[in-house]
Protein backbone atom coordinates (compact mmCIF):
# COMPACT_ATOMS: atom_id res chain seq x y z
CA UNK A 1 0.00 0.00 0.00
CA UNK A 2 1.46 3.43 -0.97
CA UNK A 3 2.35 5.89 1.87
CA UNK A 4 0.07 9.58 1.85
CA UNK A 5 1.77 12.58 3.35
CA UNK A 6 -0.37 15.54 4.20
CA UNK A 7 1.76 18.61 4.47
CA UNK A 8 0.37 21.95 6.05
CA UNK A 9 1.50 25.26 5.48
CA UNK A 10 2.71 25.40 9.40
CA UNK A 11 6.35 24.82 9.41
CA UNK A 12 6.08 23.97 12.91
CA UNK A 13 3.47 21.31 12.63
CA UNK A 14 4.97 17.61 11.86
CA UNK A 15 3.48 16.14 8.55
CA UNK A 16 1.08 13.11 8.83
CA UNK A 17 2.37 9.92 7.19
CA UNK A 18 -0.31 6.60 5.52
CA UNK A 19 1.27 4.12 4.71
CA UNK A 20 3.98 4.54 2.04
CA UNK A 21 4.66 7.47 -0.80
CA UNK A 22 3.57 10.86 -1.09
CA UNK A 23 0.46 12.76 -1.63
CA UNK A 24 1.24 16.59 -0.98
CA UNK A 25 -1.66 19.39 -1.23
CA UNK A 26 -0.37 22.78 -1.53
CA UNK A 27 -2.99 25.04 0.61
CA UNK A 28 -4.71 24.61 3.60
CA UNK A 29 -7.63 23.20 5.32
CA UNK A 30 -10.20 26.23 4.62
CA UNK A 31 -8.57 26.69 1.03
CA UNK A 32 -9.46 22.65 0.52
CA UNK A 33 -12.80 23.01 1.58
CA UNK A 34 -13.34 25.82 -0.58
CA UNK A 35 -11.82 24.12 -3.65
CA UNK A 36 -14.50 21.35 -2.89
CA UNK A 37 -17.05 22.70 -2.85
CA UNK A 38 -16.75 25.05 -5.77
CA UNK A 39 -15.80 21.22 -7.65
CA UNK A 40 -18.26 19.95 -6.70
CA UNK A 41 -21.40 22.13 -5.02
CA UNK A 42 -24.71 22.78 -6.42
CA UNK A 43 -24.55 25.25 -8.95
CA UNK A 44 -27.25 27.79 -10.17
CA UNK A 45 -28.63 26.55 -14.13
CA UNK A 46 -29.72 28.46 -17.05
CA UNK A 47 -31.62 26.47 -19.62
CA UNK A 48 -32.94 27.56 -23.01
CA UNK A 49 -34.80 26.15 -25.93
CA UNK A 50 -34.72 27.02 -29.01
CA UNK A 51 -37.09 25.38 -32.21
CA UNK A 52 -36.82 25.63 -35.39
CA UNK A 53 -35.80 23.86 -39.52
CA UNK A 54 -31.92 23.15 -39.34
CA UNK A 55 -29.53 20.99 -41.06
CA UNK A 56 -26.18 20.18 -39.06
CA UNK A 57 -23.29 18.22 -40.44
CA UNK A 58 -20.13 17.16 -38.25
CA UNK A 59 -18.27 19.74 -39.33
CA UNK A 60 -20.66 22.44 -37.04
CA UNK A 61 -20.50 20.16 -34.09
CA UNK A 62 -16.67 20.86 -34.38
CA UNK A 63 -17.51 24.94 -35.15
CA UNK A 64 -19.42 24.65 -31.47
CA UNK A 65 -17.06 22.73 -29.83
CA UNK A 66 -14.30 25.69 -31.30
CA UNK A 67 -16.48 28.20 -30.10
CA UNK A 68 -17.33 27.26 -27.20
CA UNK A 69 -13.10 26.10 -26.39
CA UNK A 70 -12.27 29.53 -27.65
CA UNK A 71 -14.20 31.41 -25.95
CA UNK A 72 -13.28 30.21 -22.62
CA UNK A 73 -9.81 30.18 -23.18
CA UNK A 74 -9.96 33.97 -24.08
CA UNK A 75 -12.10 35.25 -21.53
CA UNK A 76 -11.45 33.11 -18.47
CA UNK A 77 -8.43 30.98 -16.86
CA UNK A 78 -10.20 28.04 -17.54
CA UNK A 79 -9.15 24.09 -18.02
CA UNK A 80 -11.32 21.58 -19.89
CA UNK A 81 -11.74 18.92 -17.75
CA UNK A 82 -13.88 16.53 -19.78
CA UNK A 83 -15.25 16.69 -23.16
CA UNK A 84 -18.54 14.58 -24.13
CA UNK A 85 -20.66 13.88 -27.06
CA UNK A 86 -23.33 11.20 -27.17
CA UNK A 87 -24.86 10.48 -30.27
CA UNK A 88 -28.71 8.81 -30.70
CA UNK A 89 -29.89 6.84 -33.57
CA UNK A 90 -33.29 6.17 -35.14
CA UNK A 91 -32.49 1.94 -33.99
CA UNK A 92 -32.31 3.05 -30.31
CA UNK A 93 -28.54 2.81 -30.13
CA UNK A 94 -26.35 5.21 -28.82
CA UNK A 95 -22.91 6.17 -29.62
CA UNK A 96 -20.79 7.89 -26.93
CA UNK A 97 -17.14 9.70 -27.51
CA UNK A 98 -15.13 10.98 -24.98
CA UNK A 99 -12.94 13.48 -27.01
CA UNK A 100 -12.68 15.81 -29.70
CA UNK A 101 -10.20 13.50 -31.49
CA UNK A 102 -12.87 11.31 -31.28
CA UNK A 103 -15.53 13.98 -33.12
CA UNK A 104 -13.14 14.76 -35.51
CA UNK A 105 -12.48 11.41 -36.82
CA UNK A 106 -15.97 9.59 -35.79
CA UNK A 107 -17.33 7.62 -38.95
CA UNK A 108 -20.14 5.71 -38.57
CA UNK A 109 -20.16 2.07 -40.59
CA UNK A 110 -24.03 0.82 -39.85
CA UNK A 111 -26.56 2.06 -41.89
CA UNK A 112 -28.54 4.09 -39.30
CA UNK A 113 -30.05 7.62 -39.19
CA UNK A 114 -28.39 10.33 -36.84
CA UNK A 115 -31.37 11.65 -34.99
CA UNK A 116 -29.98 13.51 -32.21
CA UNK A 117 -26.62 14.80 -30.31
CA UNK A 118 -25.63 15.97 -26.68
CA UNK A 119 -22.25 17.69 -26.73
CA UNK A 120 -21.13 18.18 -23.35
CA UNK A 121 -18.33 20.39 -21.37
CA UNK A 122 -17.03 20.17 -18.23
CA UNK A 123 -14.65 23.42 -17.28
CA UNK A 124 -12.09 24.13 -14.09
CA UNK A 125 -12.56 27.92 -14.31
CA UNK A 126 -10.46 30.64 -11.91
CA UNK A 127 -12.49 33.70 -11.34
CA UNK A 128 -11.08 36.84 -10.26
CA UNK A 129 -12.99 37.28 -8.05
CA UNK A 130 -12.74 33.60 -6.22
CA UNK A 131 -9.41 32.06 -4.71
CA UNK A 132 -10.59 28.39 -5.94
CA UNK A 133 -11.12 27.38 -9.80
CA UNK A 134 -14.88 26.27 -9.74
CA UNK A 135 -16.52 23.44 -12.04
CA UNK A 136 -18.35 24.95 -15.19
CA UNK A 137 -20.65 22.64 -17.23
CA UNK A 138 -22.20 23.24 -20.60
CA UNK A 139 -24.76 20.75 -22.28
CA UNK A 140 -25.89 21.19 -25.83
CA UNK A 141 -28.54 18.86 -26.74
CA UNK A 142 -29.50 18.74 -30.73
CA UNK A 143 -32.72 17.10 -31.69
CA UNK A 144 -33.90 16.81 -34.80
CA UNK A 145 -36.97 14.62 -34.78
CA UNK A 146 -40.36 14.08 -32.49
CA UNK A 147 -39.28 10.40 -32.55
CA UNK A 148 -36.31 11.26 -30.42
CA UNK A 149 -36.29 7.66 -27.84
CA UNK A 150 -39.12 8.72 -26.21
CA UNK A 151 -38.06 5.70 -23.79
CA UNK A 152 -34.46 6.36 -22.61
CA UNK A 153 -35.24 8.68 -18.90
CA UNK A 154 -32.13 10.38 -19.94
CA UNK A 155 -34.19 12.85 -22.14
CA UNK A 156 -37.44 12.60 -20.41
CA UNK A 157 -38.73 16.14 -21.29
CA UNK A 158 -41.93 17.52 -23.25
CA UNK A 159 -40.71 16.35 -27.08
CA UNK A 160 -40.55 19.33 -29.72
CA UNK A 161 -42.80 19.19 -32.60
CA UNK A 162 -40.22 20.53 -35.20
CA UNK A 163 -35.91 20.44 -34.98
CA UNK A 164 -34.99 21.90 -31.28
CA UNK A 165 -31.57 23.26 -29.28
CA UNK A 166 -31.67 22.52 -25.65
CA UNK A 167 -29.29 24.58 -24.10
CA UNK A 168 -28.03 24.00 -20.14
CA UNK A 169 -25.38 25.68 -18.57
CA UNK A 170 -24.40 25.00 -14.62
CA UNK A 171 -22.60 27.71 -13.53
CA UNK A 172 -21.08 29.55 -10.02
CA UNK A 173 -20.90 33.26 -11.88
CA UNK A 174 -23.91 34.30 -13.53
CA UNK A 175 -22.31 36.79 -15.76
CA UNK A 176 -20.02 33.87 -17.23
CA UNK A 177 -23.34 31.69 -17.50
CA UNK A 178 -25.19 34.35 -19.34
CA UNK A 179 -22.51 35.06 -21.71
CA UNK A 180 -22.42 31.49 -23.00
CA UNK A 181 -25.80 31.30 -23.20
CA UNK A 182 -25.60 34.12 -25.77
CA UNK A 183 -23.21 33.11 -27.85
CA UNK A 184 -24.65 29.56 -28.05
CA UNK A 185 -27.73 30.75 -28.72
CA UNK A 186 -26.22 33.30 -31.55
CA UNK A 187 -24.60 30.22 -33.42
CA UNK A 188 -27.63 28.30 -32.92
CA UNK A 189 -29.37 31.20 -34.48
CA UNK A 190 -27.28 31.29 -37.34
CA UNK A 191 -27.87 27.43 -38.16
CA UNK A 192 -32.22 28.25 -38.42
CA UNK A 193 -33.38 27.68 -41.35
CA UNK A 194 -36.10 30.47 -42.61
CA UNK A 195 -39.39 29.14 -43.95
CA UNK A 196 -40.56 30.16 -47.07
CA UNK A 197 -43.63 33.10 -46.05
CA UNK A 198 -46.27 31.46 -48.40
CA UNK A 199 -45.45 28.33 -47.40
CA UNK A 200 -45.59 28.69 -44.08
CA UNK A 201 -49.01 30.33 -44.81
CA UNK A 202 -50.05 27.60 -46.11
CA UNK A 203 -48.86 24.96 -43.27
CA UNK A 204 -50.43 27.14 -40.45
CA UNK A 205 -53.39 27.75 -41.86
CA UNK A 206 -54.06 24.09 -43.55
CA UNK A 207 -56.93 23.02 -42.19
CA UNK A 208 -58.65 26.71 -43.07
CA UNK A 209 -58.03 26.66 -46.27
CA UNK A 210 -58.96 22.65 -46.85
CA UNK A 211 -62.34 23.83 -45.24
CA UNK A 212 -62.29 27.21 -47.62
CA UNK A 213 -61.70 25.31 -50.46
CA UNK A 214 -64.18 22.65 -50.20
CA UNK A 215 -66.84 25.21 -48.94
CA UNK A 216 -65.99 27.02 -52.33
CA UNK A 217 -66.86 24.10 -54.21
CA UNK A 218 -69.86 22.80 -52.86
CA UNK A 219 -71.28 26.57 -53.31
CA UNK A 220 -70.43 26.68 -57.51
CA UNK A 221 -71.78 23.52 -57.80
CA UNK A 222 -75.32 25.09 -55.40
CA UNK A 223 -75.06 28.15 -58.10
CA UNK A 224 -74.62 26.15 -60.80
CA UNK A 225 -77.27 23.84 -60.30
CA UNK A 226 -79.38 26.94 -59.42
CA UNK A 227 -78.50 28.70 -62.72
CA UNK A 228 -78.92 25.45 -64.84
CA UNK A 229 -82.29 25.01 -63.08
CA UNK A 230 -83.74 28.15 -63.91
CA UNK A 231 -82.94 27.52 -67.62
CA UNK A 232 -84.79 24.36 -67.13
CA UNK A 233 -87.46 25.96 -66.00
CA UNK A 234 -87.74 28.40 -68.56
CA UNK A 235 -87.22 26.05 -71.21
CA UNK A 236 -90.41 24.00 -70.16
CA UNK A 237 -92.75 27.12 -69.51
CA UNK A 238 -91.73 28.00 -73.15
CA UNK A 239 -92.49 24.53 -74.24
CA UNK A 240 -96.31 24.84 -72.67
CA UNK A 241 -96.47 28.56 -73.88
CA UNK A 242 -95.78 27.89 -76.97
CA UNK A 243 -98.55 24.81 -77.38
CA UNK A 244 -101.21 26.94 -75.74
CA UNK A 245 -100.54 30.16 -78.11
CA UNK A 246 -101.04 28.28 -80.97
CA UNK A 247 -104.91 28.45 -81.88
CA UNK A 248 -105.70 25.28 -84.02
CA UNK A 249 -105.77 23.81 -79.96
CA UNK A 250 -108.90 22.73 -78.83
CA UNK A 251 -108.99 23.24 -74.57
CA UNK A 252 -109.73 19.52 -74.84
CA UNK A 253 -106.10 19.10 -76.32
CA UNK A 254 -104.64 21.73 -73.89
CA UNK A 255 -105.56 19.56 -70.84
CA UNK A 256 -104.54 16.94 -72.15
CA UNK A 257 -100.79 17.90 -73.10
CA UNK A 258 -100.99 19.72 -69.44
CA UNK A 259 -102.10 16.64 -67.77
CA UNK A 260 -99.75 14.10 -70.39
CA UNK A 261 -96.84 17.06 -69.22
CA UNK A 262 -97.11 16.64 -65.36
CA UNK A 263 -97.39 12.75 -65.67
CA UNK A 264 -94.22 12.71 -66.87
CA UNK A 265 -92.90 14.09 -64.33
CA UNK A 266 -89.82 15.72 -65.97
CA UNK A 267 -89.49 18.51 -63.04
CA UNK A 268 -89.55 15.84 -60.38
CA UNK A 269 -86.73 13.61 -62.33
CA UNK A 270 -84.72 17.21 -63.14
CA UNK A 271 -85.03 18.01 -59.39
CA UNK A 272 -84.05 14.26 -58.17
CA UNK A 273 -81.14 15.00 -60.91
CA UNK A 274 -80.40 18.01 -59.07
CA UNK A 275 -80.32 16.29 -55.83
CA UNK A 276 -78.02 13.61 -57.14
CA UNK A 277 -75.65 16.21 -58.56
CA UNK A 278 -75.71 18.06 -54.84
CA UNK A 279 -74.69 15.19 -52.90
CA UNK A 280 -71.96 13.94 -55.45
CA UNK A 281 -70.48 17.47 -55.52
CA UNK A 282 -70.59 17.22 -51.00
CA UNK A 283 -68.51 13.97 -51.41
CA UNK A 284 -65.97 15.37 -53.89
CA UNK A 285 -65.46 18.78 -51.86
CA UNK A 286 -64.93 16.81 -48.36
CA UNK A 287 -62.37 13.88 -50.76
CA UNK A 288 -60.82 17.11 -51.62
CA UNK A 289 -60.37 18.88 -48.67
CA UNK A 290 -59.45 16.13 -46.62
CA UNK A 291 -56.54 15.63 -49.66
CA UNK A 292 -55.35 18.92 -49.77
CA UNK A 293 -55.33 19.56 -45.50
CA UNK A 294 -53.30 16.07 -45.63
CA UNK A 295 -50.89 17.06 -48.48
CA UNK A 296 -50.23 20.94 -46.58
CA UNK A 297 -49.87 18.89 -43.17
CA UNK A 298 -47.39 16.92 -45.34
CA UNK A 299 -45.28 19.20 -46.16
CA UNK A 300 -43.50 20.21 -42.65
CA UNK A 301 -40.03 21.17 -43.38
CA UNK A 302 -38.30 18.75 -41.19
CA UNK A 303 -34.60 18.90 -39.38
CA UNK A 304 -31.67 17.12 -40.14
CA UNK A 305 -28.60 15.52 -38.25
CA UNK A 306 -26.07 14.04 -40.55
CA UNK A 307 -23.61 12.26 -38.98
CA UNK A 308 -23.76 9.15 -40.91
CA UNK A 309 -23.94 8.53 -44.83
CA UNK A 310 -27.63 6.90 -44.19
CA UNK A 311 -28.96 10.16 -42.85
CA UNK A 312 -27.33 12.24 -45.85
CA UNK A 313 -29.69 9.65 -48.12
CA UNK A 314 -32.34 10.35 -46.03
CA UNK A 315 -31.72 13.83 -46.00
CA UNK A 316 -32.01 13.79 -49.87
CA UNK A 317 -35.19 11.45 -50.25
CA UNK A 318 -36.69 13.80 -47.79
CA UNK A 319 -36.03 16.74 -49.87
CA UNK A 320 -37.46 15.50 -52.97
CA UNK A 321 -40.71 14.47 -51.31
CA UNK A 322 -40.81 17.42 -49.87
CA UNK A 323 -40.97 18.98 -53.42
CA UNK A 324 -43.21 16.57 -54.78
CA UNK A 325 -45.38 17.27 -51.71
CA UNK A 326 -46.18 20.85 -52.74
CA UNK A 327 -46.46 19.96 -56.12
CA UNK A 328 -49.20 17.15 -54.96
CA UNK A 329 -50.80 20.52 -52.91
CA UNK A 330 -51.08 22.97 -56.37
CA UNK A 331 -52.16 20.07 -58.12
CA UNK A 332 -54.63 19.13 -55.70
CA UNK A 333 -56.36 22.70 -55.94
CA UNK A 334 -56.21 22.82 -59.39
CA UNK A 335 -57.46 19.51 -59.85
CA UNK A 336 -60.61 20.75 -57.79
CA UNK A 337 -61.29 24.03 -59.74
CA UNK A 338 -61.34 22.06 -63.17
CA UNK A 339 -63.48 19.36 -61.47
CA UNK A 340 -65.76 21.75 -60.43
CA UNK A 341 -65.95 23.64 -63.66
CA UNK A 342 -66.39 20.79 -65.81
CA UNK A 343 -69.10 19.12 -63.48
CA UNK A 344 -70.94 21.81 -64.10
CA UNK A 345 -71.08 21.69 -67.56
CA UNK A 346 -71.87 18.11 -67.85
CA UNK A 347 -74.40 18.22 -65.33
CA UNK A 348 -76.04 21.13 -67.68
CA UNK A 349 -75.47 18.49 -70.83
CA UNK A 350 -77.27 15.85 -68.85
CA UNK A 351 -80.52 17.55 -68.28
């Protein structure tokens, strides 16, 4: 067993020997209890989230990692003590590295989908204003999918509905806690993808506009059953106007086209037509609606993590359904205005 020494800073006081070898502290017993407790007390915490469309590659892990490594090292006399990054897949497995070597060079093999990252730093920071360097942590958790592992209690928290930053800081000087927090959240800023303004129109107001549209179309096809109804009717009181203007008629032969005319009963099959027409054109504007509120709900520009070649494939399929997504949507509404238009006319063929 090795020997411990403990040596005080009294010259008068004999030094306390375990066993065998040397362990020598260089302050005393206050300045030890002070240097514990700033290692290892219960910091104050700033957290911050921050949503949003993003696409991060390896290379701006390393940018924060720089950042973050730079900016201590310029404004504080600070030590990195431990350097973290844990990365999650879409398979439930977990990658862990322990350095930035370890970022620099990671390349994963397996043919899995990067869906979220946890970079974290652990600091020894002297203060001026403190006579003990004092443990600093910074967490930077990267999500880019709702499907994050909803089981693993490590990330048990409210899930985002779109690509989010989770930003925690444990800190013993606010100032140096609030600073980081604003330059993390500056890069993170930078890395937000803007959505498109009539697009994003579109994808908040979906489910108005699905309802608008389908409204819209049940209404021409009301007015243009209306319209093609009153030409109906006009076209039969001309047909009994003209057989009663014309004198050679007995009354005799009058009642009896009149009578022959409401036994056939063309106004009650033109208004059953009518009602046939009306309840085809309801089904086609709810099929419609429902299609076009699915195809805008569709088209949610998601977030990306690519860390591994799978996710830059999936990355690019996502893309191009993406595209084909709004291309389904413009089709969708112009599909329903022609639809609409040309009902019509048929519907004024067939009667």
């Amino acid at each position: 067993m090795s020997e411990i020494t403990i040596i005080n800073e009294d010259p008068s006081s004999e030094p306390k020997n375990f066993s065998k070898g040397f362990l020598a502290l260089p302050f005393d017993n206050d300045q030890f209890k002070e240097f514990i407790v700033g290692l290892l007390g219960k910091p104050q915490t700033i957290t911050k989230r921050i949503s949003g469309n993003f696409e991060i590659h390896l290379k701006d892990l390393q940018s924060f990692y720089d950042l973050v490594i730079q900016r201590v090292s310029q404004q504080n006399n600070g030590k990195l003590i431990q350097f973290n990054i844990k990365i999650y897949f879409t398979d439930r497995s977990t990658v862990q590295l322990g350095s930035y070597h370890e970022l620099v060079t990671y390349n994963e093999v397996k043919p899995i989908i990067s869906e979220a990252v946890q970079l974290s730093w652990d600091f020894l920071i002297q203060f001026h204003d403190k006579t003990q360097p004092e443990k600093q942590s910074i967490e930077l958790l990267i999500i880019a999918t709702n499907k994050l592992l909803e089981e693993d209690d490590s990330l048990s928290f409210l899930l985002p509905k779109r690509g989010e930053f989770k930003i925690t800081i444990q800190h013993t000087a606010r100032s140096w806690g609030s600073d980081m927090e604003n330059m993390l959240s500056n890069q993170i800023e930078s890395h937000l993808i803007k959505d498109n303004k009539y697009r994003k129109f579109i994808k908040k107001y979906s489910s108005k506009i699905s309802i608008g549209f389908s409204a819209l179309f049940f209404l021409s096809s009301i007015i243009g059953s209306f319209v093609i109804t009153q030409g109906f009717i006009n076209s039969e009181l001309k047909k009994v106007q003209s057989f009663s203007l014309v004198k050679t008629h007995t009354v005799d032969q009058q009642l009896n086209f009149l009578t022959s005319y409401i036994a056939s009963g063309v106004s009650t099959q033109h208004y059953f037509k009518v009602s046939i027409f009306l309840l085809i054109s309801l089904l086609t504007s709810i099929g419609f609606g429902i299609w076009i509120d699915n195809t805008a709900s569709n088209s949610i520009q998601p977030s990306f993590l690519v860390l591994t070649r799978k996710a830059n494939e999936y990355k690019d399929e996502t893309k191009k359904k993406l595209e084909k997504t709004w291309t389904v949507f413009f089709t969708s509404i112009f599909l329903g205005i022609t639809t609409g238009v040309i009902a019509n006319f048929i519907f004024k063929w067939l009667v």
